[in-house]
Protein backbone atom coordinates (compact mmCIF):
# COMPACT_ATOMS: atom_id res chain seq x y z
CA UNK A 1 -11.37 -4.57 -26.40
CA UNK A 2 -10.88 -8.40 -25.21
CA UNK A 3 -11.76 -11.49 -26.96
CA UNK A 4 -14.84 -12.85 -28.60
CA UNK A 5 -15.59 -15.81 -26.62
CA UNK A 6 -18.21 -17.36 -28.46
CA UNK A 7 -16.82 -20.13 -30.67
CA UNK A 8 -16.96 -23.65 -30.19
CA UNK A 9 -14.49 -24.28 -27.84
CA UNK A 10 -14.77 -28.47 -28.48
CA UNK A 11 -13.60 -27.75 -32.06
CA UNK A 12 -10.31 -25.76 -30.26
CA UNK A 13 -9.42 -27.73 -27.74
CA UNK A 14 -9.77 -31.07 -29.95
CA UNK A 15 -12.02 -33.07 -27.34
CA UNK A 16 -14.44 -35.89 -28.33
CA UNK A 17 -18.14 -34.36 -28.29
CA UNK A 18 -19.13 -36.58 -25.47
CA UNK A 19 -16.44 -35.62 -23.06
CA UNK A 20 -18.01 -34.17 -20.17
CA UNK A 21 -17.89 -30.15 -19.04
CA UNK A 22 -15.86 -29.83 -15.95
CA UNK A 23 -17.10 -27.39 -13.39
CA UNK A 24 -13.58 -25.39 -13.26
CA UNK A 25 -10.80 -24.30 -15.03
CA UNK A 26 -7.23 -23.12 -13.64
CA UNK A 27 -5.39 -21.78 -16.51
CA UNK A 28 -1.85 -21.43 -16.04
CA UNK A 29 -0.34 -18.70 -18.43
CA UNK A 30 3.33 -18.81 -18.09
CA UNK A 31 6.64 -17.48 -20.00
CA UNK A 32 9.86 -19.00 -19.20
CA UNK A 33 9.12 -20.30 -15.85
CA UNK A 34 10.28 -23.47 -16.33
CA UNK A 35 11.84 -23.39 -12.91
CA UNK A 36 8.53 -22.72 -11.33
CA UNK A 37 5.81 -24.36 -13.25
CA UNK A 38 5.91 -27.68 -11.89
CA UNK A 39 5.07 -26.51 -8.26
CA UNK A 40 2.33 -24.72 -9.73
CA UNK A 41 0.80 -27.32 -11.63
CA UNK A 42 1.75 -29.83 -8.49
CA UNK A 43 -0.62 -27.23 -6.35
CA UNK A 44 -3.92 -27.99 -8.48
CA UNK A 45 -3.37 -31.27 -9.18
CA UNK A 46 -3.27 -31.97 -5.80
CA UNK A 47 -6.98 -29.98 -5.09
CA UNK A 48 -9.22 -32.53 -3.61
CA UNK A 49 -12.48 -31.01 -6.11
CA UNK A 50 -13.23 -33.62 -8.75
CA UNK A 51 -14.81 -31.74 -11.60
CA UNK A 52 -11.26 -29.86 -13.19
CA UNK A 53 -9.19 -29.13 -15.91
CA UNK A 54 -6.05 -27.52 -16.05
CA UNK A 55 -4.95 -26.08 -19.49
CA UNK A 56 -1.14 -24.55 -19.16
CA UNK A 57 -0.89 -21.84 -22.20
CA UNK A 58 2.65 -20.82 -22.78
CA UNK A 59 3.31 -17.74 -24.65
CA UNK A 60 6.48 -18.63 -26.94
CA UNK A 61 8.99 -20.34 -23.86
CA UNK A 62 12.70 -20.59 -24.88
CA UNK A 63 13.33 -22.51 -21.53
CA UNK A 64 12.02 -26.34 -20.92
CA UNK A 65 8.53 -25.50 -20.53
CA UNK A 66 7.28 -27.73 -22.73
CA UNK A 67 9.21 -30.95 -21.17
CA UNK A 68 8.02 -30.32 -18.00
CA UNK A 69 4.42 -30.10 -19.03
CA UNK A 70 4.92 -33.22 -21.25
CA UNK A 71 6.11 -35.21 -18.13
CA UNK A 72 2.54 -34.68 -16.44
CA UNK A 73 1.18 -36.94 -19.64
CA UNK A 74 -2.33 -36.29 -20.31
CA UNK A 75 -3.16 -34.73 -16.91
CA UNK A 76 -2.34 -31.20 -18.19
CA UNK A 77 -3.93 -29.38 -21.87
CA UNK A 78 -0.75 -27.88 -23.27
CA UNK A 79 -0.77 -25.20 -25.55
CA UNK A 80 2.20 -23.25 -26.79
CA UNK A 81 1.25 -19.71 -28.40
CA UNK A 82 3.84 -16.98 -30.31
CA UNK A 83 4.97 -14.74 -28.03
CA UNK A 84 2.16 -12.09 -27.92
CA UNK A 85 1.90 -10.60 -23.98
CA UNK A 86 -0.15 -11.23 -21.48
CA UNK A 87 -3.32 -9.92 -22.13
CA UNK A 88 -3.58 -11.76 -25.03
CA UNK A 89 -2.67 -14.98 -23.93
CA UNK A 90 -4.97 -15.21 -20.91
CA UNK A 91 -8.12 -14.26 -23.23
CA UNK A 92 -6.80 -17.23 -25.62
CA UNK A 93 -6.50 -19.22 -22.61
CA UNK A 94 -9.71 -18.15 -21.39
CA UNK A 95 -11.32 -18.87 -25.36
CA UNK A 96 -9.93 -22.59 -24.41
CA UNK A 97 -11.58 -23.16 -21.19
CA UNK A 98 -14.87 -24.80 -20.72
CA UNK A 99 -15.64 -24.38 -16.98
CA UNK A 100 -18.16 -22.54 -15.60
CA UNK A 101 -16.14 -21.08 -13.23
CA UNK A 102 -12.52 -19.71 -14.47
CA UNK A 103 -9.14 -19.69 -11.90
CA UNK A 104 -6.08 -18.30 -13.06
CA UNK A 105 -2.93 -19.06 -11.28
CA UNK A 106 0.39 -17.79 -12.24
CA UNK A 107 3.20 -20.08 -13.01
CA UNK A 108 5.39 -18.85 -10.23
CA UNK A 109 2.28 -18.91 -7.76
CA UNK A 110 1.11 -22.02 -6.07
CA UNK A 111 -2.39 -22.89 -3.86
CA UNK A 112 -1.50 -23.17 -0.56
CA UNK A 113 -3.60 -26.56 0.56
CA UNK A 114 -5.79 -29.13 -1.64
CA UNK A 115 -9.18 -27.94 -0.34
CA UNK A 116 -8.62 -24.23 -2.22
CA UNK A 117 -11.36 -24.81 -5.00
CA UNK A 118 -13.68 -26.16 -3.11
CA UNK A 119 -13.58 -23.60 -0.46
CA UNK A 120 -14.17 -20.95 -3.54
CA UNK A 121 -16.99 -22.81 -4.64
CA UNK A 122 -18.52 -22.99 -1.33
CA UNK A 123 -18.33 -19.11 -0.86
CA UNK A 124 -20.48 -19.47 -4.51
CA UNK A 125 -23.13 -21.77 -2.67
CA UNK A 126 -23.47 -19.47 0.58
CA UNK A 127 -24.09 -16.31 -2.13
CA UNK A 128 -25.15 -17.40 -4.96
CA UNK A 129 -25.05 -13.91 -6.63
CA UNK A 130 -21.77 -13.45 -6.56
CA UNK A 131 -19.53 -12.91 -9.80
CA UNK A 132 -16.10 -13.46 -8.15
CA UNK A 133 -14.47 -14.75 -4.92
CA UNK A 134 -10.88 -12.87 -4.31
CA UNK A 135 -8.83 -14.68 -1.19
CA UNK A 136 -5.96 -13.35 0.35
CA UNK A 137 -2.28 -14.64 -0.13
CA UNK A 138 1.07 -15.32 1.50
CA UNK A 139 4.46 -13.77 -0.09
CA UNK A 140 7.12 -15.48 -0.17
CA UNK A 141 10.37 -15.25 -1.47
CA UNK A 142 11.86 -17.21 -4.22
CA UNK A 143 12.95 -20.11 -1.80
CA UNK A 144 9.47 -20.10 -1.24
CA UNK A 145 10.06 -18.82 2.43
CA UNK A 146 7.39 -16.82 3.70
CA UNK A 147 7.98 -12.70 3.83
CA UNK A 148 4.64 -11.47 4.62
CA UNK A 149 0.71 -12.76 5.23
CA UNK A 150 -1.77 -10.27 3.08
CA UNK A 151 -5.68 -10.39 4.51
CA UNK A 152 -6.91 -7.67 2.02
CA UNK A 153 -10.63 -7.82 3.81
CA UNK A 154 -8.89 -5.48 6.51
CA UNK A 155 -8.62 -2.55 4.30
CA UNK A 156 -11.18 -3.62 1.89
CA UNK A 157 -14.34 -5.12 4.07
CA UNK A 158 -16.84 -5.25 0.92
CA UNK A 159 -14.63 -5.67 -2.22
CA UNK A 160 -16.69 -2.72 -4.13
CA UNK A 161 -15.18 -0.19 -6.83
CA UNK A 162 -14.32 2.17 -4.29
CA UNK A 163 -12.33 0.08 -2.08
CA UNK A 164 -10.87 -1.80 -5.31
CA UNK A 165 -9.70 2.00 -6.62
CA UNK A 166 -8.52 2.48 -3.26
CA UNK A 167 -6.32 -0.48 -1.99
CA UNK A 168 -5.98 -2.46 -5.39
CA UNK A 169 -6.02 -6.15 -4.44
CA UNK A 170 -6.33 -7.57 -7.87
CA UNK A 171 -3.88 -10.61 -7.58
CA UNK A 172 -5.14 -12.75 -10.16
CA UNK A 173 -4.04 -15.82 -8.49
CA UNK A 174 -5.89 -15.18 -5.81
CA UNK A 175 -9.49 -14.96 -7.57
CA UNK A 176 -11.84 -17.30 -9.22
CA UNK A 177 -14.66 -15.69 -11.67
CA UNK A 178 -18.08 -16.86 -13.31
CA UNK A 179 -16.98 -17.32 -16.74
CA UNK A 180 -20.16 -14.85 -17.77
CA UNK A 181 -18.30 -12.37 -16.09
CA UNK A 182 -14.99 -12.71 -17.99
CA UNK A 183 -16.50 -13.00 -21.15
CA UNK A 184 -19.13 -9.76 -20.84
CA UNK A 185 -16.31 -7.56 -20.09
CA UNK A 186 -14.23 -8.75 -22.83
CA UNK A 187 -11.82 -10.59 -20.87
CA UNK A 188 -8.45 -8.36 -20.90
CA UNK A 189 -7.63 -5.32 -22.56
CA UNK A 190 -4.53 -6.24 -24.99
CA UNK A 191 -4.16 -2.42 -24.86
CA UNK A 192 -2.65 -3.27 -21.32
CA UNK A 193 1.09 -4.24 -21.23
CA UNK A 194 0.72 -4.01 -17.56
CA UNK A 195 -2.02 -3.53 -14.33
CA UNK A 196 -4.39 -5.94 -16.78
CA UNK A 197 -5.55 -7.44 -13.61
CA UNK A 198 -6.53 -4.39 -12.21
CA UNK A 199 -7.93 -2.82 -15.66
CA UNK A 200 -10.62 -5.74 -15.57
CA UNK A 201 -11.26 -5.54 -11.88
CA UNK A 202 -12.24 -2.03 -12.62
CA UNK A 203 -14.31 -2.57 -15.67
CA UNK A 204 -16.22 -5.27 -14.45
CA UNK A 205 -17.25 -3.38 -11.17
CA UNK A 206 -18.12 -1.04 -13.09
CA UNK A 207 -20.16 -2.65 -14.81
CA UNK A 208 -22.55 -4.20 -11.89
CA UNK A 209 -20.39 -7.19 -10.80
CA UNK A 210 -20.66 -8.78 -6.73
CA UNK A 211 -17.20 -9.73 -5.48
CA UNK A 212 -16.96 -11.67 -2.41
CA UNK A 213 -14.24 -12.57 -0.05
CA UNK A 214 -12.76 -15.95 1.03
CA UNK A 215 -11.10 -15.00 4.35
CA UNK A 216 -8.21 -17.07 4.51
CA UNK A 217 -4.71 -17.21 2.31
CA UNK A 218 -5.01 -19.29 -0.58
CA UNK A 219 -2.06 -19.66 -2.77
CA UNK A 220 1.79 -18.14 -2.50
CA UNK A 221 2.62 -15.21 -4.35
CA UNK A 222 6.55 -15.42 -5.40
CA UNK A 223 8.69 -12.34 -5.07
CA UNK A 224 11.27 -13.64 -7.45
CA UNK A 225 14.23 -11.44 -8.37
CA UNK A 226 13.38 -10.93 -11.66
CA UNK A 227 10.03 -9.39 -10.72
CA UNK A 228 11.46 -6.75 -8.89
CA UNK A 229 13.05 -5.24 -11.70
CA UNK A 230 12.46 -3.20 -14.80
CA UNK A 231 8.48 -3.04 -15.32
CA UNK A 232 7.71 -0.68 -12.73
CA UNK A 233 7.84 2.58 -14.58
CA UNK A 234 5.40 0.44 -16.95
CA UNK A 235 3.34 -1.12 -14.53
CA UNK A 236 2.45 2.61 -12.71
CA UNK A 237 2.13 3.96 -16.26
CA UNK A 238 -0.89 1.81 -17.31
CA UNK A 239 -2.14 1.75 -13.28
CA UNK A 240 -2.74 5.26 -14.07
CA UNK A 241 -4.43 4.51 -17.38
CA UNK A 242 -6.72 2.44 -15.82
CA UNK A 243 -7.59 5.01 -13.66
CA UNK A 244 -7.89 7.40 -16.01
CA UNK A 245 -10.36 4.95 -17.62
CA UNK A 246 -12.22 4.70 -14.64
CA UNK A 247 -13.19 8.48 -13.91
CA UNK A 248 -14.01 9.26 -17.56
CA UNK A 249 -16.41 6.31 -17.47
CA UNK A 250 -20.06 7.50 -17.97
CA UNK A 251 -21.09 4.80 -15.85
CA UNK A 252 -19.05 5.88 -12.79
CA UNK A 253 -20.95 5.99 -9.60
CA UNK A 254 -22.12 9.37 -8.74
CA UNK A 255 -20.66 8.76 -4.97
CA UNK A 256 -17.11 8.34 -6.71
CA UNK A 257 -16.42 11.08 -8.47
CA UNK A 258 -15.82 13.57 -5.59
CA UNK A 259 -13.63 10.86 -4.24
CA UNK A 260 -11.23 11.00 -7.18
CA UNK A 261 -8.84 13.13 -5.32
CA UNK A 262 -8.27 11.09 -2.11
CA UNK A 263 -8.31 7.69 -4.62
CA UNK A 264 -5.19 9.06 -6.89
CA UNK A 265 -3.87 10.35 -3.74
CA UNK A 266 -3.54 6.87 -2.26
CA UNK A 267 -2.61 5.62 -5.59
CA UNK A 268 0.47 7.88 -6.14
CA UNK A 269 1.86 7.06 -2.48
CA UNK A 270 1.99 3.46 -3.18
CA UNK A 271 3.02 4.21 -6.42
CA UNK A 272 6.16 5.74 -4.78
CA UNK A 273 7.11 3.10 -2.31
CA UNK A 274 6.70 0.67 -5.24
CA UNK A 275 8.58 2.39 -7.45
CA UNK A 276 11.46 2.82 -4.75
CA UNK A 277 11.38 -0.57 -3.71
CA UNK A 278 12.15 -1.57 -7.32
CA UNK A 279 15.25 0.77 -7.45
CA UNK A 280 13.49 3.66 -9.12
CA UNK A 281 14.32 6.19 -6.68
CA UNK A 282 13.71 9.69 -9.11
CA UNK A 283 10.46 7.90 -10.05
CA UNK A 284 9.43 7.69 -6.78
CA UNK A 285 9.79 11.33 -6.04
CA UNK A 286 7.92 11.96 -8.80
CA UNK A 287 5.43 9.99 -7.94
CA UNK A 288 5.51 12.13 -4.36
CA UNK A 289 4.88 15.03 -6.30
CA UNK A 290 2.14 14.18 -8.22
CA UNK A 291 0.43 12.87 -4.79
CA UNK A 292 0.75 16.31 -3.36
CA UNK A 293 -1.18 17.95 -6.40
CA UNK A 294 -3.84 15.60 -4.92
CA UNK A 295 -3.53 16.42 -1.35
CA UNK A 296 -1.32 19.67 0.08
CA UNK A 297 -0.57 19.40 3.30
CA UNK A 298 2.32 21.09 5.86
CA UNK A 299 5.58 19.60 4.64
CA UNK A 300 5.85 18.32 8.04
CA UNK A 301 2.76 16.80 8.37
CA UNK A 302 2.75 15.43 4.81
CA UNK A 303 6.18 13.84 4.98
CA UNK A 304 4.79 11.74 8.39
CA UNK A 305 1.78 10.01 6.40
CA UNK A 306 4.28 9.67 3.28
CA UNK A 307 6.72 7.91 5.85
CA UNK A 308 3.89 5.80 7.11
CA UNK A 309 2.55 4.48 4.37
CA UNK A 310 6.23 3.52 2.95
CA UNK A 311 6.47 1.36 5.85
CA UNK A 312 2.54 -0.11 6.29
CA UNK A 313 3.08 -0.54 2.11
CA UNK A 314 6.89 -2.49 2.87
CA UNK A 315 5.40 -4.83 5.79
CA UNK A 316 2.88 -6.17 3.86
CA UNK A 317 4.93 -7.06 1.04
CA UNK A 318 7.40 -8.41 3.65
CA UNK A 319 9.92 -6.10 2.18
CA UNK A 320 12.52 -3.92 4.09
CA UNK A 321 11.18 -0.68 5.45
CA UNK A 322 13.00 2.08 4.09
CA UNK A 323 15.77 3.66 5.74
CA UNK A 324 15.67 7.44 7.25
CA UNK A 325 18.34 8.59 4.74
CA UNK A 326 16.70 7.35 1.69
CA UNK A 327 13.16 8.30 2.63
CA UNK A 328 14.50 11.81 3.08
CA UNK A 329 16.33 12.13 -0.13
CA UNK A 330 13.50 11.32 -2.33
CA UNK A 331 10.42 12.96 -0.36
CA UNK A 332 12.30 16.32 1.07
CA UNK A 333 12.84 18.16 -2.65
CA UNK A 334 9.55 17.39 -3.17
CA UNK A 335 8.69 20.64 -1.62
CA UNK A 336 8.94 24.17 -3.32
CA UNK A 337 11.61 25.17 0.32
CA UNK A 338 14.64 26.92 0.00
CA UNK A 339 17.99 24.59 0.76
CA UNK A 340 18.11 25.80 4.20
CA UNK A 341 14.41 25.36 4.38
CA UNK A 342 14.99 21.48 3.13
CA UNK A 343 18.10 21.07 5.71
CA UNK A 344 15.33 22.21 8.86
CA UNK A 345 12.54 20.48 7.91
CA UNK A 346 14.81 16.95 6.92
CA UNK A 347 16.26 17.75 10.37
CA UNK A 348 12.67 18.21 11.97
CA UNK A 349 11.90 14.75 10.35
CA UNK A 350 14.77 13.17 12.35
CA UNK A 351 13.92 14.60 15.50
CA UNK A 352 10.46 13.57 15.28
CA UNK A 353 11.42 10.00 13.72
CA UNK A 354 13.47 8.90 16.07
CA UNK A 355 12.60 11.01 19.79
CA UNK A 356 9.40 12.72 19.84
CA UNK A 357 7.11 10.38 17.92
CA UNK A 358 7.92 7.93 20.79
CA UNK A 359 6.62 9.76 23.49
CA UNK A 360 3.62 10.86 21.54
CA UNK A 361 2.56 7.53 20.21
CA UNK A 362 3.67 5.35 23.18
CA UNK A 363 2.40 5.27 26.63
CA UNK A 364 5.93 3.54 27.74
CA UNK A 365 8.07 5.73 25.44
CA UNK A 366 10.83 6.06 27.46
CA UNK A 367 14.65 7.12 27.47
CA UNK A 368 15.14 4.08 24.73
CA UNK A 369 14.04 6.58 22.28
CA UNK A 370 16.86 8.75 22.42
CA UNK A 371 19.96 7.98 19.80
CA UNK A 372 23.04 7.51 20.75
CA UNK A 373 26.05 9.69 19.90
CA UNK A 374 26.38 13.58 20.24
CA UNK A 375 23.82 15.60 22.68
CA UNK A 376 22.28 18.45 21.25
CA UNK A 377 21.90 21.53 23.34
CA UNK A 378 19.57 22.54 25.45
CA UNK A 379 18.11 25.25 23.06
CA UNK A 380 18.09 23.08 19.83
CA UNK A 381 16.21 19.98 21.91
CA UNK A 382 13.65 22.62 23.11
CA UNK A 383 13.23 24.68 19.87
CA UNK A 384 13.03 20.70 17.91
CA UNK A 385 10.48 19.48 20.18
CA UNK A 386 8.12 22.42 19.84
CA UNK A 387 8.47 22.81 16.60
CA UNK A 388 7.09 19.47 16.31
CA UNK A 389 4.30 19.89 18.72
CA UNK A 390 2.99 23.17 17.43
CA UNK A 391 2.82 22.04 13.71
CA UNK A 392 2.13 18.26 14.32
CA UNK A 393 -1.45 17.64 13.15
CA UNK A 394 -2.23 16.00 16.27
CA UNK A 395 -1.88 17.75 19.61
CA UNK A 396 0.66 16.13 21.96
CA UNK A 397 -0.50 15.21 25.42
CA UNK A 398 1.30 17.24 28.35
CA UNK A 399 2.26 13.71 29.52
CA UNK A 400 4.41 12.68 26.86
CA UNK A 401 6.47 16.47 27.67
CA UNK A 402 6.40 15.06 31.26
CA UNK A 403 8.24 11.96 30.51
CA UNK A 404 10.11 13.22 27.43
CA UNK A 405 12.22 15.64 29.84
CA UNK A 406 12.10 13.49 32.79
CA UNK A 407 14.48 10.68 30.33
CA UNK A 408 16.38 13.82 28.90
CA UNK A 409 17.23 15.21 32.27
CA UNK A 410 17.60 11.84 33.68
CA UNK A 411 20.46 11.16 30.72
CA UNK A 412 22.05 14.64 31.14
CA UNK A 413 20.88 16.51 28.68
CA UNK A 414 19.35 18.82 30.46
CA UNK A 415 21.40 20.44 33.33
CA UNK A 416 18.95 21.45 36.22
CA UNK A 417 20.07 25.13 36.02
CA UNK A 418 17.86 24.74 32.38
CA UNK A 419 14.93 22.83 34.06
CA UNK A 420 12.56 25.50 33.80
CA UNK A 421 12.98 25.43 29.86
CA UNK A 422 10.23 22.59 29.96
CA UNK A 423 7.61 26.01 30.36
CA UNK A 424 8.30 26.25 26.64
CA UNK A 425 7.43 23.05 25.99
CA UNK A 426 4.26 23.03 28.43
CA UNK A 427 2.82 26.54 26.64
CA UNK A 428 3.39 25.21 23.00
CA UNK A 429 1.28 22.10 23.99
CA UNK A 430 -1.08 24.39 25.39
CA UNK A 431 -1.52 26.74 22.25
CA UNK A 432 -1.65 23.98 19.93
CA UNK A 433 -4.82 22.39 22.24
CA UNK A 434 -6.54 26.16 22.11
CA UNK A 435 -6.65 26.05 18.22
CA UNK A 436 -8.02 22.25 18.04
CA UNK A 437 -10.30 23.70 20.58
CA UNK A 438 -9.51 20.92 23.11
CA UNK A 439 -10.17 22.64 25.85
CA UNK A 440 -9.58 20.57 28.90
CA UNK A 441 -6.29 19.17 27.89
CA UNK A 442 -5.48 22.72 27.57
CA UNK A 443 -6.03 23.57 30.65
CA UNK A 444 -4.09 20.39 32.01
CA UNK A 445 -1.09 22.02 30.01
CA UNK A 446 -1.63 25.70 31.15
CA UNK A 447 -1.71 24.77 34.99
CA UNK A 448 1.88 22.39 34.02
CA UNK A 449 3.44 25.57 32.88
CA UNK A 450 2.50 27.45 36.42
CA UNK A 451 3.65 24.71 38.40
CA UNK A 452 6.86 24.84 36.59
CA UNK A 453 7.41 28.26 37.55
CA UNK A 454 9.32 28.63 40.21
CA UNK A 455 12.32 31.07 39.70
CA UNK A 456 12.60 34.66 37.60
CA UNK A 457 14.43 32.47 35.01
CA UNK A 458 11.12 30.99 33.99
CA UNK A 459 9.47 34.15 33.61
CA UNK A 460 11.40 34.87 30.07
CA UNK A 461 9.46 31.77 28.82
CA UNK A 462 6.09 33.01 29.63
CA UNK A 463 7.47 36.20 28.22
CA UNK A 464 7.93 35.25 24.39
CA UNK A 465 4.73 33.25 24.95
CA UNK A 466 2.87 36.62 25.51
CA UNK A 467 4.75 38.35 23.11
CA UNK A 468 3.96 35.31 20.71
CA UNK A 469 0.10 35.70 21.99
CA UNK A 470 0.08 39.46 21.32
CA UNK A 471 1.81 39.36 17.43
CA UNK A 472 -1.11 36.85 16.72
CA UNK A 473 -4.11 38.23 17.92
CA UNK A 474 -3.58 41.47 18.07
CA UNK A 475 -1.68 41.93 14.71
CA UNK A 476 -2.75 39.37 12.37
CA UNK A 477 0.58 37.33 12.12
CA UNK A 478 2.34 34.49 13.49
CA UNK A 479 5.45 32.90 14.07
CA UNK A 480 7.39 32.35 11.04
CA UNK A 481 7.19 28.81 9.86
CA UNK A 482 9.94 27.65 7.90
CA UNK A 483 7.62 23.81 7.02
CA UNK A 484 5.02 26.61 4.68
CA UNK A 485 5.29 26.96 1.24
């Protein structure tokens, strides 16, 4: 695995013996980014520390690399390889450098503001036994207009191997290393065609290193076009190699192993909204299913988080969320349902999506949540709305019922001969408190449903409530439920 980085690197890089050592080295490791390069290079040379070197390695360009390196005279160390991946160029790029610390920075990245090596080098003064500092970054498109701000320290507080399995925030170009690091691990695998980065992350956490956070953006990451293409499948293939790697290493942590589950969990989900938002839509589902060997959960309840994390994943990339339609498509055959089982839970989905989940999750959810266009009737908005509140995973408070048919009556969707309905809605509340054993709140919801009875109509209500009460506890069974596999 890697490189051996032992040989003279004065005799490869052709400088006089007496030249002195600088104290870093950004390597720039490009492939036909002419286009980009020269703001890249433009970003270090304008870093304000004075002990640098900057050594572009260019693995077989057909484009005008090479003329827009030689314009930069002797300020850059040029050297152009045969095409031979990445892996392998950054450890010959890495067998080239002779700082003590090592940056890389990817041709169509940039630093952000001159002072970004020195602030890395300060984090090495304050902690001296740190290995690595990892930064975060800014996205941007390939205009260079800004699409998102990533602070990975949010997720991640202490960059460790679990929170490194976990969220992943191995940007290279974010990241400056000890070159004893690099070079114990073996620098990168050339095994890897893809997910290097995070391969070595992996390996040397593993292995002992101390990884510390600069808590500011320092360079731009570019979302260009042609990035967003064909090496996903690849890119999740090896991410799960890596994994793999990880969890059959004898020198995993015992605290990680019974974690394994909730970390490929986590990695499947993101491998699914990555994989979609690179036009790999049957991927993606796939990538849904094997998350749910990790984790089963009520379809219901399952395709909620699975929605969530599409969209937490999508705004910190700055990329569009995904719409209702598609997220349904991919993530509703997913589960072993019959059709008309798939057509009431994608249904369910909507209802929640774009009604219910705003009166649950908002204290001034209000009649803004309701779509436009044709009114359901009064038995499908009941029967949707407590379907949703007796298999959410979360109990709904009785206030959200109170304003939820307060707007619905208010709008005319409710005629006031069906007013007393809202006892269905109150008792469902109340059932689904009793069996989180939250007992107040279901008591708040019980005395709701007396309150609201105020005519015989209401009694047929609290009639298939006690009929509901009786099948359950008396004989063993329960509603049917249509969201179970």
């Amino acid at each position: 695995m890697g490189t051996d980085f032992t040989a003279d690197r004065r005799a490869q890089t052709g400088r006089p013996g007496g030249m002195s050592v600088p104290d870093v080295s950004v390597l720039v490791v490009t492939y036909n980014r002419a286009h980009t390069l020269r703001e890249c290079i433009d970003s270090i040379l304008m870093q304000t520390h004075p002990s640098m070197e900057i050594l572009v390695v260019d693995d077989g360009s057909t484009d005008e690399t090479a003329q827009v390196v030689g314009a930069y005279g002797g300020k850059i160390l040029y050297h152009s390889l045969e095409h031979q991946g990445l892996s392998r160029v950054r450890n010959s790029a890495l067998a080239l450098a002779r700082g003590k610390w090592i940056a890389f920075l990817d041709s169509d990245d940039y630093y952000l503001y001159p002072d970004v090596i020195r602030d890395y080098l300060d984090r090495f003064r304050e902690d001296p036994g740190l290995d690595a500092v990892s930064s975060g970054w800014q996205i941007v498109d390939d205009r260079g207009r800004l699409l998102a701000e990533t602070s990975p320290w949010k997720d991640a507080p202490e960059f460790d191997l679990e929170s490194c399995l976990i969220w992943k925030p191995t940007f290279p170009s974010a990241k400056i290393f000890r070159r004893e690091i690099l070079e114990k691990a073996g620098g990168f695998d050339p095994a890897f065609e893809s997910a290097m980065d995070t391969d070595l992350f992996f390996r040397i956490l593993l292995d002992g290193a101390r990884i510390g956070w600069l808590r500011k953006s320092t360079c731009g990451l570019r979302q260009s076009p042609d990035a967003m293409l064909g090496n996903a499948p690849r890119q999740s293939r090896f991410l799960l190699l890596a994994l793999d790697r990880v969890f059959s290493s004898p020198e995993l942590p015992d605290g990680i192993k019974p974690k394994e589950g909730a970390i490929r969990y986590a990695t499947h989900q993101w491998l699914a909204w990555y994989l979609w938002s690179r036009g790999f839509r049957e991927e993606a589902s796939a990538a849904l299913r094997d998350a749910r060997r990790h984790r089963r959960e009520r379809p219901f309840n399952q395709l909620i988080q699975w929605r969530r994390s599409f969209d937490a994943h999508s705004d910190r990339a700055g990329f569009r969320r995904i719409p209702e339609a598609a997220f349904l498509s991919l993530s509703v055959p997913v589960f072993s349902l019959s059709d008309s089982g798939k057509h009431r839970l994608a249904r369910l989905m909507e209802w929640w999506w774009n009604v219910w989940s705003g009166y649950v999750e908002s204290e001034d959810g209000g009649a803004a949540a309701f779509p436009s266009g044709k009114i359901p009737s009064v038995l499908n908005l009941v029967e949707l709305t407590k379907r949703c509140i007796q298999i959410g995973r979360n109990t709904a408070p009785v206030v959200a019922v109170d304003r939820f048919w307060s707007d619905a009556a208010g709008l005319g969707w409710i005629p006031a001969e069906d007013c007393d309905k809202v006892i269905t809605l109150y008792l469902a509340c109340f059932t689904r408190s009793v069996f989180a054993r939250k007992l107040h709140p279901a008591a708040g919801c019980l005395m709701k449903a007396l309150s609201a009875t105020r005519s015989l109509r209401a009694l047929r209500p609290w009639w298939l409530f006690i009929k509901g009460a009786i099948r359950h506890y008396l004989l063993g069974s329960r509603p049917e439920d249509e969201e179970t596999e």
